[in-house]
N, C-alpha and C. Protein backbone atom coordinates (compact mmCIF):
# COMPACT_ATOMS: atom_id res chain seq x y z
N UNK A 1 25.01 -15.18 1.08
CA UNK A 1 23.57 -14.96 1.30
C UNK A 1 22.85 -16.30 1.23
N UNK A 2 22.11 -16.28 2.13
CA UNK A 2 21.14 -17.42 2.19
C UNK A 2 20.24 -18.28 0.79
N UNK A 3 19.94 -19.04 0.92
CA UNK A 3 18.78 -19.54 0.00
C UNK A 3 17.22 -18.59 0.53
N UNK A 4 16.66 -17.43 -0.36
CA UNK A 4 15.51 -16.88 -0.08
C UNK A 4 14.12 -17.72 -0.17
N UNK A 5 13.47 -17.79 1.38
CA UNK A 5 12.68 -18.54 1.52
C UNK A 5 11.30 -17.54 2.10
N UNK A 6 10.37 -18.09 1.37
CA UNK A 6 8.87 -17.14 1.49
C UNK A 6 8.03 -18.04 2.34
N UNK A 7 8.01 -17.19 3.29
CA UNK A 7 7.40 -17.89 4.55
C UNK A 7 5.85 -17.10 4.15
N UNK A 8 4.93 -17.96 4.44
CA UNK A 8 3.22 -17.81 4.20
C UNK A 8 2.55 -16.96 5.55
N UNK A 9 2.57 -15.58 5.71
CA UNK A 9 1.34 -15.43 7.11
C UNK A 9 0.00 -15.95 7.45
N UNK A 10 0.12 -16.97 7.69
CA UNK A 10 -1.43 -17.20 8.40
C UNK A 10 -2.34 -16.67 9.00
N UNK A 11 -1.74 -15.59 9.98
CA UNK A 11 -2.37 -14.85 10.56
C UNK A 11 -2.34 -15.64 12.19
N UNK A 12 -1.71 -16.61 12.48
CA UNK A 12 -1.95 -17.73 13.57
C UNK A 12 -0.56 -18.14 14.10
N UNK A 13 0.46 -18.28 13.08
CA UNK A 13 1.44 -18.41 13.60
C UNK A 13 2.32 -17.78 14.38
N UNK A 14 3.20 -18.16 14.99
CA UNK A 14 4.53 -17.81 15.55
C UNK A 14 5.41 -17.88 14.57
N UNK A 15 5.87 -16.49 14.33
CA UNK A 15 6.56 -16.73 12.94
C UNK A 15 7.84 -16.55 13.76
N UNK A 16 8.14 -15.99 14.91
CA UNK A 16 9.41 -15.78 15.37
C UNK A 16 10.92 -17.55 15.51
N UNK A 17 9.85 -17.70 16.06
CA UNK A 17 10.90 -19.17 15.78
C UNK A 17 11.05 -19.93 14.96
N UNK A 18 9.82 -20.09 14.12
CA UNK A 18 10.09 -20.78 12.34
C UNK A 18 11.06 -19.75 11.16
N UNK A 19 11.20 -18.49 11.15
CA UNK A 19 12.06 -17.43 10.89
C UNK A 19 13.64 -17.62 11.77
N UNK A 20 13.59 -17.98 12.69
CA UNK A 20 15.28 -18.11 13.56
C UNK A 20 15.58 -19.44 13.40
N UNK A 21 14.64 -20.53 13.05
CA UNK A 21 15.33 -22.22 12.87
C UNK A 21 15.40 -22.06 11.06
N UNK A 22 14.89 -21.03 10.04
CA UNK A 22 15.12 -21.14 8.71
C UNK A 22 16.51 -20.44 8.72
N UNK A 23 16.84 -19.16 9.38
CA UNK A 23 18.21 -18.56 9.55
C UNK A 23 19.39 -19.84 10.19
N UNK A 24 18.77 -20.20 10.47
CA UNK A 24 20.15 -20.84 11.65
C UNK A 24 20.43 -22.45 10.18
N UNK A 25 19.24 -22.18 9.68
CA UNK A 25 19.62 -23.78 8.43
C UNK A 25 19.85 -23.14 6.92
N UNK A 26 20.21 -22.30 6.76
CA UNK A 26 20.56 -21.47 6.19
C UNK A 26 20.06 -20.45 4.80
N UNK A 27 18.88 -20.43 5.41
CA UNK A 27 17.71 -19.73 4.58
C UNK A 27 18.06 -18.34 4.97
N UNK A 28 17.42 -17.59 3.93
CA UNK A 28 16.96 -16.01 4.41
C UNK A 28 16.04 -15.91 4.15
N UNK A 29 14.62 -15.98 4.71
CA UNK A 29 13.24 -16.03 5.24
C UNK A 29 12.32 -14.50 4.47
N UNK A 30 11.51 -14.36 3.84
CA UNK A 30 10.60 -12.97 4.03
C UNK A 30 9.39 -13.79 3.90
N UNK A 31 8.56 -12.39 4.67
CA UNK A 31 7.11 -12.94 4.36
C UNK A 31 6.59 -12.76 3.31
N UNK A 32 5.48 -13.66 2.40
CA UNK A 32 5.32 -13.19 1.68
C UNK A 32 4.39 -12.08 1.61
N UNK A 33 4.07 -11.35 0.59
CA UNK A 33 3.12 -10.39 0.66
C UNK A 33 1.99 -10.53 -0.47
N UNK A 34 2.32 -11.15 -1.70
CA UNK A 34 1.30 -11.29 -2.82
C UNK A 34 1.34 -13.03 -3.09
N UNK A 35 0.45 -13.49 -3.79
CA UNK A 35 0.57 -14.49 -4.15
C UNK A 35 1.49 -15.13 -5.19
N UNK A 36 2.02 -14.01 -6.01
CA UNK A 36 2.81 -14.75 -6.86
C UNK A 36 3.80 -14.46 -6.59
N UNK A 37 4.49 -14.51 -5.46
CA UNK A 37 5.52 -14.92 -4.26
C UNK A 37 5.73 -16.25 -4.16
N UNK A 38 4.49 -16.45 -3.54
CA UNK A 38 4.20 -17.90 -3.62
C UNK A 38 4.16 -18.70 -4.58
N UNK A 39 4.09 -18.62 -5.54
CA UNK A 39 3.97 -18.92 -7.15
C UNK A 39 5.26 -19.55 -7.56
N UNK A 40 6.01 -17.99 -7.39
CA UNK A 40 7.66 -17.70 -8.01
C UNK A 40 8.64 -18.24 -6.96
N UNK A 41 8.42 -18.21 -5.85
CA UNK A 41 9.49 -18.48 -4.94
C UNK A 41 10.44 -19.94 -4.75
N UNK A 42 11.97 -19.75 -5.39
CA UNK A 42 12.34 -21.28 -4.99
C UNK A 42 11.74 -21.81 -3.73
N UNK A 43 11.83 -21.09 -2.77
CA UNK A 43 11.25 -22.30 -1.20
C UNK A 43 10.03 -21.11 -0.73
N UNK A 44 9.36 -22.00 -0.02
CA UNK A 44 8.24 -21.70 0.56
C UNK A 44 7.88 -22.64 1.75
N UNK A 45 7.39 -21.71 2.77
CA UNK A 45 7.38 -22.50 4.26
C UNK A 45 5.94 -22.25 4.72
N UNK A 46 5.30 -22.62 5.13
CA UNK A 46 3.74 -22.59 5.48
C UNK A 46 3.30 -23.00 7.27
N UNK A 47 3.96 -21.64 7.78
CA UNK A 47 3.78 -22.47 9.32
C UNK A 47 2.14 -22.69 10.06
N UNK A 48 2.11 -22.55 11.18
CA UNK A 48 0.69 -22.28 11.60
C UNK A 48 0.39 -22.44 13.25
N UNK A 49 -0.07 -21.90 13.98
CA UNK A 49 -0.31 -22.24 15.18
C UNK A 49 -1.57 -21.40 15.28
N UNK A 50 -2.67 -22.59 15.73
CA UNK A 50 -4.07 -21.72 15.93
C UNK A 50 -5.44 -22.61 15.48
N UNK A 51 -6.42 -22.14 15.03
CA UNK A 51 -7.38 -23.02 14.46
C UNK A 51 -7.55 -22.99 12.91
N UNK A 52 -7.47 -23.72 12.46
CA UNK A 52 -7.43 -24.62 10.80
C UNK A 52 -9.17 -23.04 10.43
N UNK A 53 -9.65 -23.08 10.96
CA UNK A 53 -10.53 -21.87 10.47
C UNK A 53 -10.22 -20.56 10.40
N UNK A 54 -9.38 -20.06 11.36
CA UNK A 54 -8.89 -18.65 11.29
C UNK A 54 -7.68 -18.80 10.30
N UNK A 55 -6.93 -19.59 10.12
CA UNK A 55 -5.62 -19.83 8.94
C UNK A 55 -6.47 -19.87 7.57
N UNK A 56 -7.57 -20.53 8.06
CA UNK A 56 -7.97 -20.59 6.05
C UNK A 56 -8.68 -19.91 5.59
N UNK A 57 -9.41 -18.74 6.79
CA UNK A 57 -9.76 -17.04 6.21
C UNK A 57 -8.68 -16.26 5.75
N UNK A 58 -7.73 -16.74 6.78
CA UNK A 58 -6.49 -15.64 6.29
C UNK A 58 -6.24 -16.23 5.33
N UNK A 59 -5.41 -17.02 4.61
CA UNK A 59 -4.99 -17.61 3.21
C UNK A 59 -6.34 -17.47 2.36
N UNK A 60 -7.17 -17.62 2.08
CA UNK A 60 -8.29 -16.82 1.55
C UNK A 60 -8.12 -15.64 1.04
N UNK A 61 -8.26 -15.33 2.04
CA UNK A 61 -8.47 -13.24 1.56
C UNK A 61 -7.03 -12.93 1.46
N UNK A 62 -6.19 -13.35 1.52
CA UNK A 62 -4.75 -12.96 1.01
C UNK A 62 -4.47 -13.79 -0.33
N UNK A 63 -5.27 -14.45 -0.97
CA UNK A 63 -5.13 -15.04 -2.24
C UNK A 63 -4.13 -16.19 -1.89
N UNK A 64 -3.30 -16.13 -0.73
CA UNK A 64 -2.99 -17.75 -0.65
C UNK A 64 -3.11 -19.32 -1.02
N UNK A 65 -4.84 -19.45 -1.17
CA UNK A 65 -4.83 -20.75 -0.42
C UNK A 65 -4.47 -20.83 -1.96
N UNK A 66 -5.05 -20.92 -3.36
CA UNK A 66 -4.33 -21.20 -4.51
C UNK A 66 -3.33 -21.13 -5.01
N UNK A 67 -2.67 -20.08 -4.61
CA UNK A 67 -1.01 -20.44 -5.49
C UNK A 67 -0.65 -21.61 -4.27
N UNK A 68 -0.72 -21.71 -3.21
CA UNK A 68 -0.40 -22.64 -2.41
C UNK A 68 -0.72 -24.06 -2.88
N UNK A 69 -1.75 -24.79 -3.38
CA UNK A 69 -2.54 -25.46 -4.03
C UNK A 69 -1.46 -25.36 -5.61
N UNK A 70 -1.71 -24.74 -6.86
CA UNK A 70 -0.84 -24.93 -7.31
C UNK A 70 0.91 -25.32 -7.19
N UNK A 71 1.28 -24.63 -6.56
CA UNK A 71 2.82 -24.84 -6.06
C UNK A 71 3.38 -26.36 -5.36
N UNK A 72 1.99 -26.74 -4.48
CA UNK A 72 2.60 -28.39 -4.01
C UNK A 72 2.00 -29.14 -5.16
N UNK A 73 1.17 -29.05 -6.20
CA UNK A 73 0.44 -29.53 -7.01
C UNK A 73 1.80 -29.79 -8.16
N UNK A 74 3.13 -28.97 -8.44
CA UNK A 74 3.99 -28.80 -8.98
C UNK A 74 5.26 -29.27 -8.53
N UNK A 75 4.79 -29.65 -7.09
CA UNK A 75 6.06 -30.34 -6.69
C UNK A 75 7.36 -29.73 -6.29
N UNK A 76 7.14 -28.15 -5.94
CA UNK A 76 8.11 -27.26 -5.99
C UNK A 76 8.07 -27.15 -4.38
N UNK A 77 9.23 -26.98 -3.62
CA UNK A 77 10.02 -27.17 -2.26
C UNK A 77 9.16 -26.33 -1.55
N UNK A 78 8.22 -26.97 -0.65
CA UNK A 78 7.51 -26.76 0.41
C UNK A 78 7.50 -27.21 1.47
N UNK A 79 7.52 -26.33 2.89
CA UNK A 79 7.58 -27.02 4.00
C UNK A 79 6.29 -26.34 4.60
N UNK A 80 5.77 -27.59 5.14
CA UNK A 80 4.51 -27.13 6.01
C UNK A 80 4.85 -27.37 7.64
N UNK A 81 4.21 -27.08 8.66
CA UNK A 81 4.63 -26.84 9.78
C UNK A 81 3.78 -26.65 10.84
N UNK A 82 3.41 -27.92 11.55
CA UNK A 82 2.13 -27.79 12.59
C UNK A 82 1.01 -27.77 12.28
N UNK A 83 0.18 -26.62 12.35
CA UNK A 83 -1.22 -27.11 11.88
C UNK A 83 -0.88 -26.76 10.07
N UNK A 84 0.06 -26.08 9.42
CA UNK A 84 0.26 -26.19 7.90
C UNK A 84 0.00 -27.73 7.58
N UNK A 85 0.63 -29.00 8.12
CA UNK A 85 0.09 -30.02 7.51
C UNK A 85 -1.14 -30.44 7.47
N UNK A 86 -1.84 -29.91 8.63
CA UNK A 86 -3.38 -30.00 9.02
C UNK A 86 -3.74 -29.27 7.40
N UNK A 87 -3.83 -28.56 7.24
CA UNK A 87 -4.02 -27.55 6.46
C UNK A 87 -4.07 -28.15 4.99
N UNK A 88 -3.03 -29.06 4.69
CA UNK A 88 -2.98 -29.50 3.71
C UNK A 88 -4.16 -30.76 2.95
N UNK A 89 -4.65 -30.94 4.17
CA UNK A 89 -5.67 -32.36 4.05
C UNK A 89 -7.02 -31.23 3.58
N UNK A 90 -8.36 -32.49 3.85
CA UNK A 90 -9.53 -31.76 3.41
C UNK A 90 -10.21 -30.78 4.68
N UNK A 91 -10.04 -31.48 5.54
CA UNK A 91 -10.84 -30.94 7.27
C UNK A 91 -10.38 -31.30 8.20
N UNK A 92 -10.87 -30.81 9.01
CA UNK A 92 -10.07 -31.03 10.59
C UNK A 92 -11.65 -31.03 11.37
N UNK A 93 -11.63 -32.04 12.61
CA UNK A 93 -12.76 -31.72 13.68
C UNK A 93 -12.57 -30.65 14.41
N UNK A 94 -11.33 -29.92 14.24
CA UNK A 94 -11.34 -28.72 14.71
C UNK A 94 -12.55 -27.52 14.31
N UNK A 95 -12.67 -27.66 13.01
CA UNK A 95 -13.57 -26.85 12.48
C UNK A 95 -14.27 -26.86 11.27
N UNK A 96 -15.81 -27.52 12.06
CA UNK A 96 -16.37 -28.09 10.99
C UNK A 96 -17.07 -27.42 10.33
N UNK A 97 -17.30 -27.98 8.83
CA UNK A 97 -17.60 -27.25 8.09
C UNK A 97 -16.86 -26.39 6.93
N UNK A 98 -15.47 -26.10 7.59
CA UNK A 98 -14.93 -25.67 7.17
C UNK A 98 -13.78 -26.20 6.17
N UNK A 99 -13.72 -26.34 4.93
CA UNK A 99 -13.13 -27.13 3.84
C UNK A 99 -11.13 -26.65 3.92
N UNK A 100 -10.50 -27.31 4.12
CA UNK A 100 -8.82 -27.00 3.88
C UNK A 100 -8.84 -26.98 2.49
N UNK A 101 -6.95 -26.88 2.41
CA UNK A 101 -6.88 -26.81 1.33
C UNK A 101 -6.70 -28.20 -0.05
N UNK A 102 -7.69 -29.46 0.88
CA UNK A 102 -7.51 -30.56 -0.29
C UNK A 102 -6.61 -30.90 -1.21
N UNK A 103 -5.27 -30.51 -0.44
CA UNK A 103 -3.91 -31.23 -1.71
C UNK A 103 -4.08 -32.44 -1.32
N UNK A 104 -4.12 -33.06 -0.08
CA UNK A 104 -4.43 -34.23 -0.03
C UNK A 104 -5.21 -35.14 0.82
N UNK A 105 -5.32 -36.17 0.39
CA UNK A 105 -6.58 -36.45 1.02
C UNK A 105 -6.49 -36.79 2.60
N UNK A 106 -7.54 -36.44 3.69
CA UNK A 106 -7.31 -36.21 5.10
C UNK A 106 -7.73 -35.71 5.70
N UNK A 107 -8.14 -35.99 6.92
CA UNK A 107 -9.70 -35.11 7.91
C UNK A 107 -8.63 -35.49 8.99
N UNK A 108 -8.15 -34.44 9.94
CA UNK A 108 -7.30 -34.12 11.09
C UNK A 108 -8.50 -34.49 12.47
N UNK A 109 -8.23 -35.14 13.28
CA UNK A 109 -9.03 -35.83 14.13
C UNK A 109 -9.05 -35.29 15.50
N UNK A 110 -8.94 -35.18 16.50
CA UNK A 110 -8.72 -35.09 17.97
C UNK A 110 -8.40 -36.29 18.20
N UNK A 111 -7.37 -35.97 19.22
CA UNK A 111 -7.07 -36.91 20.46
C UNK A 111 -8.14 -37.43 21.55
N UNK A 112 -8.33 -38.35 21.75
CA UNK A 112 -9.20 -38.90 22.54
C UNK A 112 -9.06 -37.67 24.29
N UNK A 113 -9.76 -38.35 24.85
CA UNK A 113 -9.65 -37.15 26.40
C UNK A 113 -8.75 -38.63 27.35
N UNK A 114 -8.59 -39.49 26.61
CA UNK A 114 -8.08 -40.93 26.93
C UNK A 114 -6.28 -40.79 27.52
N UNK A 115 -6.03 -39.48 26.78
CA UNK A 115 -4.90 -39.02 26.88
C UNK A 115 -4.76 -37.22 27.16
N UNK A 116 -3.34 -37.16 26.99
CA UNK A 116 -3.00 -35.70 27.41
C UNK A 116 -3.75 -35.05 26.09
N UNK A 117 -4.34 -34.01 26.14
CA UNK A 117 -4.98 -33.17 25.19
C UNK A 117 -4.74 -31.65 25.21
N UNK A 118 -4.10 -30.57 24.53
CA UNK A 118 -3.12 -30.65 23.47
C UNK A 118 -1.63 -31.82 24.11
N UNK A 119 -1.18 -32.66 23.14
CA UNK A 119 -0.02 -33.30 23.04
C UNK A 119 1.08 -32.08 22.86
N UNK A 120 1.78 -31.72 23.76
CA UNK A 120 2.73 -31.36 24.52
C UNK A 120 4.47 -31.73 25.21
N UNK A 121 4.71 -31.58 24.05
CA UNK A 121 6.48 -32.14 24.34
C UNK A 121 6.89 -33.24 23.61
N UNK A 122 7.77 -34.15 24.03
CA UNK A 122 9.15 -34.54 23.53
C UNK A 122 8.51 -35.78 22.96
N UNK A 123 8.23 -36.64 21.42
CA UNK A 123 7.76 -37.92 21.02
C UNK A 123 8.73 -38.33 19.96
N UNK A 124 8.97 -39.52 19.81
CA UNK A 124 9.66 -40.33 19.29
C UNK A 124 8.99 -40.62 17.55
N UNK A 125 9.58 -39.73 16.50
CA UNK A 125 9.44 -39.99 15.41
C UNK A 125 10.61 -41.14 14.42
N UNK A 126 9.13 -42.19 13.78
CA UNK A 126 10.03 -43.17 13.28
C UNK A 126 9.88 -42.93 11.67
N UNK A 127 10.40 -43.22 10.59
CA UNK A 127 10.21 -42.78 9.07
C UNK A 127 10.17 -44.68 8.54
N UNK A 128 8.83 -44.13 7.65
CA UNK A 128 8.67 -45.79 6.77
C UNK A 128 10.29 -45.67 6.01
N UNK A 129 10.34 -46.39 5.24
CA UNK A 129 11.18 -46.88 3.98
C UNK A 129 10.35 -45.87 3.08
N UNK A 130 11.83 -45.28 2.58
CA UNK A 130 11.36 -44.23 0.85
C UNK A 130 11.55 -43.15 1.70
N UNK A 131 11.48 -42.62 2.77
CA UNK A 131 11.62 -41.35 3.27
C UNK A 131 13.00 -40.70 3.11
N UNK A 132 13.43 -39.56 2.31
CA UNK A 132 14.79 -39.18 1.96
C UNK A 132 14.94 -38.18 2.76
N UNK A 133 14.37 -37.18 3.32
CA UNK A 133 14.72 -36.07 4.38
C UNK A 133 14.45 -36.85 5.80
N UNK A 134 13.47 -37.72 6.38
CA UNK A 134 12.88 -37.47 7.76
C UNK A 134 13.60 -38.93 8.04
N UNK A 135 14.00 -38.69 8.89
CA UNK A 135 15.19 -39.24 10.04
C UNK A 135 14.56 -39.72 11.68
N UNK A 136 14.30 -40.79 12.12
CA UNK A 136 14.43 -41.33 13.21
C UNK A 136 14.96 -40.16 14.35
N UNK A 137 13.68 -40.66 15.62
CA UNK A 137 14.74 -39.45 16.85
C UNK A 137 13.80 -38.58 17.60
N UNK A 138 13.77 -37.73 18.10
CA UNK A 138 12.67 -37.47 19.12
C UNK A 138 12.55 -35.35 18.12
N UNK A 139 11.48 -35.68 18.80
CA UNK A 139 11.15 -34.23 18.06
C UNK A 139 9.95 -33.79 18.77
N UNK A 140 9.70 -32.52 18.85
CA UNK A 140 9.03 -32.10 19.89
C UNK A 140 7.49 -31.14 19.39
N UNK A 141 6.11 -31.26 19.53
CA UNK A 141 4.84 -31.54 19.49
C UNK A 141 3.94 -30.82 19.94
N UNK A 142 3.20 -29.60 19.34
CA UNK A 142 2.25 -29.14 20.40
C UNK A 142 0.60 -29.13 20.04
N UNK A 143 0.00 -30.44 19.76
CA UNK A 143 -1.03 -30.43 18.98
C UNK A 143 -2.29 -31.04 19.47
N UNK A 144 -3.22 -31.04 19.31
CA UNK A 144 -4.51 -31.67 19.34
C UNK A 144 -5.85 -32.90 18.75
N UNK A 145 -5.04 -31.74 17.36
CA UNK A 145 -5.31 -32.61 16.66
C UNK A 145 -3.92 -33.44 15.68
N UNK A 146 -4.78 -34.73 14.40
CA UNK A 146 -3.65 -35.07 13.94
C UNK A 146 -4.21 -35.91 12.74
N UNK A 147 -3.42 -36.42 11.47
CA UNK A 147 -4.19 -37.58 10.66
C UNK A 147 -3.38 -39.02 11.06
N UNK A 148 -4.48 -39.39 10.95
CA UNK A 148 -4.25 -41.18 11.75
C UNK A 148 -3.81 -42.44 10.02
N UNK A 149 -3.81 -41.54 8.89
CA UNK A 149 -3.70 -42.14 7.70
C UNK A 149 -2.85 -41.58 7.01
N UNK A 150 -2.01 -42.26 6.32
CA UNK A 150 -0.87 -41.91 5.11
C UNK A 150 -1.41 -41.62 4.04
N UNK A 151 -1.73 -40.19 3.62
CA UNK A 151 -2.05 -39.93 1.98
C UNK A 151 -1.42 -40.28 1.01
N UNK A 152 -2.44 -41.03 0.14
CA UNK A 152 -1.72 -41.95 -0.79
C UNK A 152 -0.76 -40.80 -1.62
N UNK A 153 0.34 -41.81 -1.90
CA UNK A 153 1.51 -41.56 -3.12
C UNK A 153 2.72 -40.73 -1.98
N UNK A 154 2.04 -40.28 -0.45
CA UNK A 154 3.45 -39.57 0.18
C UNK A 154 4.19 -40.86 1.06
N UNK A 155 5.24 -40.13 1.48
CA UNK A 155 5.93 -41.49 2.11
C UNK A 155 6.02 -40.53 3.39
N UNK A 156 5.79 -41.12 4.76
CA UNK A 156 5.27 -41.07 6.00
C UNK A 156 6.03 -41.11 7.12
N UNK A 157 6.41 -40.57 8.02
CA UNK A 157 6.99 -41.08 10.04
C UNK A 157 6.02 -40.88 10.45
N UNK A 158 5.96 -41.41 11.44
CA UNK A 158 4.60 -42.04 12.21
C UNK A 158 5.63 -41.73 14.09
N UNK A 159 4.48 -41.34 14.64
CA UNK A 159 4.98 -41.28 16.14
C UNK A 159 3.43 -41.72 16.46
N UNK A 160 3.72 -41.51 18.07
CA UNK A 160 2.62 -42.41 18.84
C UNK A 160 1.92 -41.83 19.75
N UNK A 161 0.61 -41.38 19.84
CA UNK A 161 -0.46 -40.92 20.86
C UNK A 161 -1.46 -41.10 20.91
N UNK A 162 -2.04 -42.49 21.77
CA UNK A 162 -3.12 -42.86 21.91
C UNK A 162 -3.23 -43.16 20.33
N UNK A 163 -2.51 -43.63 20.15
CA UNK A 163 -2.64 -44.44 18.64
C UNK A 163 -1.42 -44.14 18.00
N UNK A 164 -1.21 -44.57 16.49
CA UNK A 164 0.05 -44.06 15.47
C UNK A 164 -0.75 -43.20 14.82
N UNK A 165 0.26 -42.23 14.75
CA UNK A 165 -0.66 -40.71 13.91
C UNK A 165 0.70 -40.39 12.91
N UNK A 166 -0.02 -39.32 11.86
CA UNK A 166 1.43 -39.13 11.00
C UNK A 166 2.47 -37.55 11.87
N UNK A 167 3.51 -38.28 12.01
CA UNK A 167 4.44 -37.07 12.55
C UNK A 167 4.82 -36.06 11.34
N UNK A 168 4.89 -36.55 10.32
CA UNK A 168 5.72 -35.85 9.24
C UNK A 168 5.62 -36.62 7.81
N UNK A 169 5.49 -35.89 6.37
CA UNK A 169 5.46 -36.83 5.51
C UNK A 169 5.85 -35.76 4.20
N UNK A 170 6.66 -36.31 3.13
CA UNK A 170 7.27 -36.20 2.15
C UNK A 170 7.22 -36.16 0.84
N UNK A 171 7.06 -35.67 0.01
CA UNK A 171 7.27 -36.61 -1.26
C UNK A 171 7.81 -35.32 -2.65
N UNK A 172 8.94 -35.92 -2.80
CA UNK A 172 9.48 -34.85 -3.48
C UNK A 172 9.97 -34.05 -2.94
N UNK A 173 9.63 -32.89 -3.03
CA UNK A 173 10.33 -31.78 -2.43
C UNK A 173 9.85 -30.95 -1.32
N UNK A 174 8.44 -31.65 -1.67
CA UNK A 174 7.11 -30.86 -0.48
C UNK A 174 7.33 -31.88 0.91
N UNK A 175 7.29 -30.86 2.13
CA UNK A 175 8.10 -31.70 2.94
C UNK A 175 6.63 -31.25 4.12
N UNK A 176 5.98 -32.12 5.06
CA UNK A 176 4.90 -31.53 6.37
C UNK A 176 5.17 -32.48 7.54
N UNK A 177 5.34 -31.09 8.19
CA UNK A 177 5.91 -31.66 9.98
C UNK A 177 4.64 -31.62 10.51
N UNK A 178 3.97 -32.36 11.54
CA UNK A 178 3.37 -32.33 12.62
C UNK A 178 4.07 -31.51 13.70
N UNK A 179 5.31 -32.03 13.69
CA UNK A 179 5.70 -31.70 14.74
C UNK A 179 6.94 -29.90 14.09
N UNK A 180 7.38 -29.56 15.29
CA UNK A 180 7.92 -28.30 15.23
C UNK A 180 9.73 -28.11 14.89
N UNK A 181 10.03 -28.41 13.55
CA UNK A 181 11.50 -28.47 13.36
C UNK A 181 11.94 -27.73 14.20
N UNK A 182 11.65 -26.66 14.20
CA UNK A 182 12.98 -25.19 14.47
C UNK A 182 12.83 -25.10 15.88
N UNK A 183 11.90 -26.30 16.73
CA UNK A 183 12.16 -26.57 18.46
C UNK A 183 12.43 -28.03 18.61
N UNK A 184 12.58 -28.96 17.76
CA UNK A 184 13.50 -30.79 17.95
C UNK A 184 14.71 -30.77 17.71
N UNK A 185 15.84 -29.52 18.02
CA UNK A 185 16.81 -30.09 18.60
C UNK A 185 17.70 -30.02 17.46
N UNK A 186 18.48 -31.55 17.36
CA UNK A 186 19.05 -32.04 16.36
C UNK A 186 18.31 -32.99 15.62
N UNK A 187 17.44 -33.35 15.64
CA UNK A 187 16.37 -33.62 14.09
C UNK A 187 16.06 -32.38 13.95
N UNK A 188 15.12 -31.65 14.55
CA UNK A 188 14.52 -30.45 13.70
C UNK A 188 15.88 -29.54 13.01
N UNK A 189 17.23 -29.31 13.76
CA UNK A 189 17.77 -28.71 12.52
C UNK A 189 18.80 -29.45 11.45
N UNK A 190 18.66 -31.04 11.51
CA UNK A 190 19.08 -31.64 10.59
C UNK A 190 18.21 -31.71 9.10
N UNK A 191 16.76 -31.81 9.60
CA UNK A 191 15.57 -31.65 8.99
C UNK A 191 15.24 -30.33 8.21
N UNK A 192 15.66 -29.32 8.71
CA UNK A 192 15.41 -28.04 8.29
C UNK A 192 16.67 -27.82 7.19
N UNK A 193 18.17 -28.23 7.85
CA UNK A 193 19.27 -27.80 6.79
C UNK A 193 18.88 -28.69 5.42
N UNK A 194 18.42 -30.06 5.84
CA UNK A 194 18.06 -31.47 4.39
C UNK A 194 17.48 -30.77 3.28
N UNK A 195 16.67 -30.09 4.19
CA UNK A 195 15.05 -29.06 3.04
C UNK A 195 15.93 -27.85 2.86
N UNK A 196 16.74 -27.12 2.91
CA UNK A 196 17.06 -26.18 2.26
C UNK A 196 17.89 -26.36 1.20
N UNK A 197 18.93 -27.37 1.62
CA UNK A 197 19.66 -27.49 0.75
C UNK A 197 19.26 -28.19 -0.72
N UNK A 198 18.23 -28.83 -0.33
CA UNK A 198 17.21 -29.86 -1.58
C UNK A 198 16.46 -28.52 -2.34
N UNK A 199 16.18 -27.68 -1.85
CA UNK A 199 15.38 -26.70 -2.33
C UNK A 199 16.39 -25.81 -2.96
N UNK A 200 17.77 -25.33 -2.35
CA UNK A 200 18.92 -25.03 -3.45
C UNK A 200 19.32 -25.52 -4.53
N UNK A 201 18.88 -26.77 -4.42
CA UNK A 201 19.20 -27.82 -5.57
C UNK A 201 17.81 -27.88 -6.50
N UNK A 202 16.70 -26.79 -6.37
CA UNK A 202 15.85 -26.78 -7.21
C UNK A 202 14.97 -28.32 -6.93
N UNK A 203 15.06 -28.32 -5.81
CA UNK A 203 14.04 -30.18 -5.09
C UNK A 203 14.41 -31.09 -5.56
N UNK A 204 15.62 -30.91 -6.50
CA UNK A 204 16.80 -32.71 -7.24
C UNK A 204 17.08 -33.42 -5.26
């Protein structure tokens, strides 16, 4: 049996393919249903596809957005996923006004019209020094927005659109993709097996 992993409903995501790239890296996936799921759960996955405002009503009124907030606050094996890293900062120009969940510090920007807008397909992710899961290699992107800054104390990959933006960033056990593991291939499921097995290991 798998390592049991509590995937977060947003209400926005595509849970079908973040659920078949956690099976295939050798998780067994449920959704959660209460918050202290989220609380209790060795792994926890936080996907998202949609607007940073409709995800943070839903985590709201499902008592989410706090045990979520506690749990990376604890350092306990989290993966965020698309707009989930959005999610993790303070705001997005996606939707203003509207406050995230401030684990760390970060306002998600738009892409200029200077370029392709949503960013769409195949980009070249590179990892600073200190990065222990995220690996060099192309990985694949479907976004708009993005943060253009490394929140202090995480360690960072950086890819490139109309500027360096963060692809993915780390620290401990809490792990946030920009981009879409469970569709890059062989990074996304080298990336996905790294985080399960670290999260079997209780995030050592």
């Amino acid at each position: 049996m798998g390592l049991r992993t509590v995937v977060v409903a947003t209400g926005t995501a595509n849970l079908a393919s973040v659920l078949a790239g956690l099976r295939r890296a050798g998780a067994e996936p449920v959704l959660a249903s209460q918050p202290d799921e989220v609380l209790e759960a060795q792994a926890v996955v936080l996907p998202g596809v949609g607007t940073l405002a409709a995800a943070m009503e839903k985590l709201r009124a499902d008592g989410m957005a706090e045990a979520l907030r506690e749990r990376v606050a604890a350092g306990r094996p989290t993966l965020s996923v698309c707009l989930g890293l959005q999610l993790l900062g303070t705001a997005s120009e996606e939707s203003p006004g509207v406050a995230a969940l401030g684990i760390v510090e970060g306002i998600a920007t738009r892409y200029p019209e200077t370029v392709r807008v949503p960013q769409m397909g195949w980009n070249r992710v590179e990892p600073d020094r200190g990065c222990r899961l995220l690996r060099a290699g192309w990985a694949y992107f479907a976004n708009s927005y993005r943060l253009v800054e490394a929140p202090p104390g995480w360690n960072v990959a950086w890819s490139d659109h109309a500027g360096r933006f963060v692809a993915a960033m780390e620290k401990g056990a809490v792990l946030a993709c920009q981009f879409h593991p469970e569709l890059s291939g062989e990074l996304g499921r080298g990336l996905l097996s790294g985080w399960v097995e670290q999260a079997a290991r209780g995030g050592a």
